[in-house]
C-alpha atoms as a PDB file:
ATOM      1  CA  UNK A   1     -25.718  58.865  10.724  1.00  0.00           C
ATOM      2  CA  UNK A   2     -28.661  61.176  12.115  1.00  0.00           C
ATOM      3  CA  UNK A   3     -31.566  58.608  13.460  1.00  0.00           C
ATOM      4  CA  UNK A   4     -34.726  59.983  14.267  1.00  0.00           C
ATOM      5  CA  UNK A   5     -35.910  60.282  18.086  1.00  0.00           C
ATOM      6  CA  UNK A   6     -38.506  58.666  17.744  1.00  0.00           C
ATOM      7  CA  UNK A   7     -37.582  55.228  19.192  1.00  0.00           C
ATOM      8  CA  UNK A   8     -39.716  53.206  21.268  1.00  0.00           C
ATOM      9  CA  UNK A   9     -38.748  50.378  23.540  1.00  0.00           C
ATOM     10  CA  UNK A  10     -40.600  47.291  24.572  1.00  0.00           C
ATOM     11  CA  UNK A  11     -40.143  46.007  28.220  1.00  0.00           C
ATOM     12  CA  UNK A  12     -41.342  43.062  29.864  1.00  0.00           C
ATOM     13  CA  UNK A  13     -43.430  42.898  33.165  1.00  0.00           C
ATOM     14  CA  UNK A  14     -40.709  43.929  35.234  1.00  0.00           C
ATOM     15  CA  UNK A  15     -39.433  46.739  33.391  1.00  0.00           C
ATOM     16  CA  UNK A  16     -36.676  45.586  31.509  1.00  0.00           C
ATOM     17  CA  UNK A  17     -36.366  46.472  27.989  1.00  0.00           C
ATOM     18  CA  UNK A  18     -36.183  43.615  25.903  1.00  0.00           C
ATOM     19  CA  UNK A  19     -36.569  45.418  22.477  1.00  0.00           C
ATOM     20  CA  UNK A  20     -36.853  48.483  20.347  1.00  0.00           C
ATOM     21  CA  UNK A  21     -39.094  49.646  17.693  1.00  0.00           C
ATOM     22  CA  UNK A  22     -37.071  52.324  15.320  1.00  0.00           C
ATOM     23  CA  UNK A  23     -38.565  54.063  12.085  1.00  0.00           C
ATOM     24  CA  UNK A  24     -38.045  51.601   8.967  1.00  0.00           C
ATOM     25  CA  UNK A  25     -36.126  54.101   7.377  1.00  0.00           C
ATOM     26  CA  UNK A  26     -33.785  54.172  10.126  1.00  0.00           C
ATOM     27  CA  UNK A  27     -33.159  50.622   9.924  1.00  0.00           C
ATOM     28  CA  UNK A  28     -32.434  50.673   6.220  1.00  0.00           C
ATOM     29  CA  UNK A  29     -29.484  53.071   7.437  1.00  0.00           C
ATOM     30  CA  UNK A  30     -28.582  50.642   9.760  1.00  0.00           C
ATOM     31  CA  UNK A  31     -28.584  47.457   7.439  1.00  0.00           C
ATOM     32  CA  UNK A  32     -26.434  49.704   4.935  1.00  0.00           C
ATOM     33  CA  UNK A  33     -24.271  50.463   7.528  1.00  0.00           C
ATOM     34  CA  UNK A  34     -23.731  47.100   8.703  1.00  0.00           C
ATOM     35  CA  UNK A  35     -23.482  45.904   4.446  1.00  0.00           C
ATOM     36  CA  UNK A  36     -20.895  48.366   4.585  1.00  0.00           C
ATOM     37  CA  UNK A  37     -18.514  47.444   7.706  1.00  0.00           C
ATOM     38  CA  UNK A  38     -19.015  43.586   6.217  1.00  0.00           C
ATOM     39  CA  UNK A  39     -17.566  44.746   3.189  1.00  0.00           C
ATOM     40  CA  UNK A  40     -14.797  46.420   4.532  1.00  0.00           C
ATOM     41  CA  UNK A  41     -13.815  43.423   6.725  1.00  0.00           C
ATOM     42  CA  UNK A  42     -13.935  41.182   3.419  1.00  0.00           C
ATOM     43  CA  UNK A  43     -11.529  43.480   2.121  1.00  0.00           C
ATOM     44  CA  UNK A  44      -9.271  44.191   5.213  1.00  0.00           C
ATOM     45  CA  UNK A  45      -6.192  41.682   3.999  1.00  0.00           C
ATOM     46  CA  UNK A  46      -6.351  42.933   0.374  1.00  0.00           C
ATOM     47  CA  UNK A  47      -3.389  44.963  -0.727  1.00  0.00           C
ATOM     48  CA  UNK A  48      -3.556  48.621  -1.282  1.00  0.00           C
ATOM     49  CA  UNK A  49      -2.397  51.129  -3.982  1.00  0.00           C
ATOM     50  CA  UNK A  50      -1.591  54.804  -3.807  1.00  0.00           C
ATOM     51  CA  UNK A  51      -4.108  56.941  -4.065  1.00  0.00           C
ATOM     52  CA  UNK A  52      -2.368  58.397  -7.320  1.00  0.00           C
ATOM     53  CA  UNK A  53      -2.455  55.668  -9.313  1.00  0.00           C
ATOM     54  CA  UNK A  54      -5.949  54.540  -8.563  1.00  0.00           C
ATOM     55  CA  UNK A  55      -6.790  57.986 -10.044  1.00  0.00           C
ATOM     56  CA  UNK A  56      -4.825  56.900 -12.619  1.00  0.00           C
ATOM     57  CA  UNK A  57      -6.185  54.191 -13.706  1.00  0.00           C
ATOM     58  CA  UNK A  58      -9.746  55.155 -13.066  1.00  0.00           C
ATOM     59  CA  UNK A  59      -8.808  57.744 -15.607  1.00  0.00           C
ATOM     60  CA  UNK A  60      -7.151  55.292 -18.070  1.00  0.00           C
ATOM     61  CA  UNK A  61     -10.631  53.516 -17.828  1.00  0.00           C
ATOM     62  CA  UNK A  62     -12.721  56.058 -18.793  1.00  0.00           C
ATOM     63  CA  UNK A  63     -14.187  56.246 -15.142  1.00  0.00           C
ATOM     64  CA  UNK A  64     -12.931  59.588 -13.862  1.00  0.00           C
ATOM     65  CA  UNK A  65     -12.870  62.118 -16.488  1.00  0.00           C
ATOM     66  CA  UNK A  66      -9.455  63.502 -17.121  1.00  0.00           C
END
């Protein structure tokens, strides 16, 4: 992912940051990213196929052309 640098921090009255302020559409990346890796550990005990016959059958669907 390439983030802007244009972050800002928030600190408190010692100094310590206690938050950040990033550009909205880098936290849209952020969220997708996250939907993504959510996603992927939904999926992690799900049984997998070979590469060639998901082609396969995403052809015999009509999904990939041929």
């Amino acid at each position: 992912m390439n983030m802007t640098t244009s972050v800002q921090y928030i600190t408190n009255q010692k100094g310590k940051k206690t938050a950040v302020v990033i550009p909205v559409s880098d936290y849209e990346k952020l969220m997708e990213d996250l939907d993504d890796l959510a996603v992927i550990a939904d999926r992690h005990d799900e049984p997998t196929i070979p590469h060639d016959r998901f082609k396969a059958e995403l052809k015999r669907d009509g999904i990939l052309s041929r």
